[in-house]
Protein backbone atom coordinates (compact mmCIF):
# COMPACT_ATOMS: atom_id res chain seq x y z
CA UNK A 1 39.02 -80.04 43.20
CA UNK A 2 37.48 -79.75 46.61
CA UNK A 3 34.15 -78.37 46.89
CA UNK A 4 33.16 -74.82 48.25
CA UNK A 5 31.42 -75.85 50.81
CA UNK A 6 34.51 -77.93 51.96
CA UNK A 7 36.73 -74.81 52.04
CA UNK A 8 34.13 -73.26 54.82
CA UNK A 9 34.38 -76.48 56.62
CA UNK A 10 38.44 -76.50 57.04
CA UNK A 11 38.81 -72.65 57.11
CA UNK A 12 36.13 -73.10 59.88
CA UNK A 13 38.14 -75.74 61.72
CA UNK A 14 41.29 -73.43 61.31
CA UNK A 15 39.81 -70.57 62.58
CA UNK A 16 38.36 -72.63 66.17
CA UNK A 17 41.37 -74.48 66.57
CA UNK A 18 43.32 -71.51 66.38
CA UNK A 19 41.06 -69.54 68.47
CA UNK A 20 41.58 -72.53 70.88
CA UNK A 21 45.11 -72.59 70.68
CA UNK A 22 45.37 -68.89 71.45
CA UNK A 23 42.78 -68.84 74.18
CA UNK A 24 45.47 -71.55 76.21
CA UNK A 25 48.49 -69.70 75.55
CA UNK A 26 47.45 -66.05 76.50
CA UNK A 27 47.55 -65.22 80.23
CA UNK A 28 44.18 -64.64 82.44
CA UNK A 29 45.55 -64.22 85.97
CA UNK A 30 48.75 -63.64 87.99
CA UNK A 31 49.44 -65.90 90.51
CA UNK A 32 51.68 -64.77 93.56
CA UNK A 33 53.81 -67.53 94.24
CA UNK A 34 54.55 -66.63 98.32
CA UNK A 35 50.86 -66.78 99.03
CA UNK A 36 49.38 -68.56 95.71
CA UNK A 37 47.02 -65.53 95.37
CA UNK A 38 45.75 -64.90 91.50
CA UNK A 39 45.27 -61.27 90.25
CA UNK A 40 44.08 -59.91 87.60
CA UNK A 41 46.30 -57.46 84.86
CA UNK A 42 45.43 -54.16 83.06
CA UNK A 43 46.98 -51.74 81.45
CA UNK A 44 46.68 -48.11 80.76
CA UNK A 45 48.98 -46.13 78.27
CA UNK A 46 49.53 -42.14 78.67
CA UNK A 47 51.40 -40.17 77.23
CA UNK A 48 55.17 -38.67 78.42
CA UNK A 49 54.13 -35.30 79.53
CA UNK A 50 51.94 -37.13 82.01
CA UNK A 51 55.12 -38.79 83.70
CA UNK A 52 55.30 -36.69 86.78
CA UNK A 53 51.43 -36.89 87.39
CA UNK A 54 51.16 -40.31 87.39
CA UNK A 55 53.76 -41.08 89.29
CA UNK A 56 52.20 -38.49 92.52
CA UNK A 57 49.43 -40.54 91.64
CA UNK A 58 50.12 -43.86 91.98
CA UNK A 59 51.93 -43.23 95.36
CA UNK A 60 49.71 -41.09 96.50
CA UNK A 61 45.69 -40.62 95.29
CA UNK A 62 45.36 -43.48 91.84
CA UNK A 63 41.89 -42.29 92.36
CA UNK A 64 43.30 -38.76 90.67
CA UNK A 65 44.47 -40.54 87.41
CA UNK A 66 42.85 -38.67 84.66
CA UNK A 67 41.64 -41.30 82.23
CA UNK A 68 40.71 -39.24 79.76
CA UNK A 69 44.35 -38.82 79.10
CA UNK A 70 44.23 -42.89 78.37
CA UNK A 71 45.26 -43.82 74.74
CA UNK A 72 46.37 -40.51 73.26
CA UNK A 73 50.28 -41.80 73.77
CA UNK A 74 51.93 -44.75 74.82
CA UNK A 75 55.15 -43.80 75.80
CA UNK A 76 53.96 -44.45 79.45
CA UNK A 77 52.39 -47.85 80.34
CA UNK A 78 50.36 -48.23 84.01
CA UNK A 79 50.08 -51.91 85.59
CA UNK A 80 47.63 -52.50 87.48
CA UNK A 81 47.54 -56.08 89.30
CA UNK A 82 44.24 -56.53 91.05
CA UNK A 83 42.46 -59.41 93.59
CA UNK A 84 38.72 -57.58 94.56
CA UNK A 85 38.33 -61.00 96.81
CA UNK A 86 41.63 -60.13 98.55
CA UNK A 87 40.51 -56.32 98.45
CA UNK A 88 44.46 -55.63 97.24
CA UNK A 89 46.07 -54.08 93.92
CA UNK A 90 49.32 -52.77 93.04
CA UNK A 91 50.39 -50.66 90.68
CA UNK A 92 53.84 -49.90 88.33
CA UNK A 93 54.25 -47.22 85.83
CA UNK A 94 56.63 -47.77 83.06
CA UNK A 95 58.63 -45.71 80.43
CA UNK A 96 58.94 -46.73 76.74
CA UNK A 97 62.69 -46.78 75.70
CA UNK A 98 63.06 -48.57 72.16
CA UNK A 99 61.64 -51.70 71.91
CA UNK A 100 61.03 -52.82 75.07
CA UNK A 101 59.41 -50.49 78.29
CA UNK A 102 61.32 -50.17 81.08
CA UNK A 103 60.17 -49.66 85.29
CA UNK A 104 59.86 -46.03 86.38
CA UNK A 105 58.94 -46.69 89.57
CA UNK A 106 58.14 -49.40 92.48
CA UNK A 107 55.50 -51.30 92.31
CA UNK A 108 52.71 -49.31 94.85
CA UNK A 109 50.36 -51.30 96.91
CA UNK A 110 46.31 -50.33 97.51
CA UNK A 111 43.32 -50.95 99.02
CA UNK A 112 40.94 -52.37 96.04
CA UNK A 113 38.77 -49.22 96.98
CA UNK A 114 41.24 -46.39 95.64
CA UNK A 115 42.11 -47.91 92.11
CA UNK A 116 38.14 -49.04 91.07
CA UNK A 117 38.10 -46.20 88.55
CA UNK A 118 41.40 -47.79 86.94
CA UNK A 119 40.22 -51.33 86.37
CA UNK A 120 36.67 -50.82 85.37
């Protein structure tokens, strides 16, 4: 029999070398490969009678997104690839068809300035 305290001690090891193992695999950053940039990813999730708002908004004003629409649906999904060094971020909404979610539109390019209440 292996003593209690030994349990802690190797379902504490699992737990950090898990949490280690995790922390390596999951993406951080987004790396352009024409100009070796890294941005940043976040994602908003709206839901589908929102579908013709966002999409005005992201092409024209993303500084109009109402996000206290955020997380009451997810049958929309907003990108949002940022760089505040570069002073660039573009965004991509997409539609959920089953099991997967699919582009709804191109992916729209602004100045860091007009998407800072999106990636807060």
């Amino acid at each position: 029999m292996i003593p209690e305290s030994d349990h802690l001690a190797i379902t504490g090891c699992f737990l950090v070398f898990s949490g280690i193992f995790v922390a390596v695999l999951l993406k951080t950053g987004y790396m352009d490969t024409e100009t070796g940039i890294k941005y940043r990813k976040t994602e908003k999730y709206f839901q589908q009678a929102l579908h013709a708002a966002l999409s005005d908004a992201i092409v024209s004003d993303p500084g109009k997104i109402d996000l206290s629409q955020e997380d009451k649906g997810n049958a929309l999904k907003l990108d949002i690839y940022f760089n505040k060094s570069v002073g660039k971020a573009y965004l991509q909404l997409f539609e959920y068809v089953p099991y997967r979610y699919e582009p709804c539109s191109a992916v729209v390019e602004h100045e860091i300035d007009k998407v800072n209440n999106l990636i807060k």
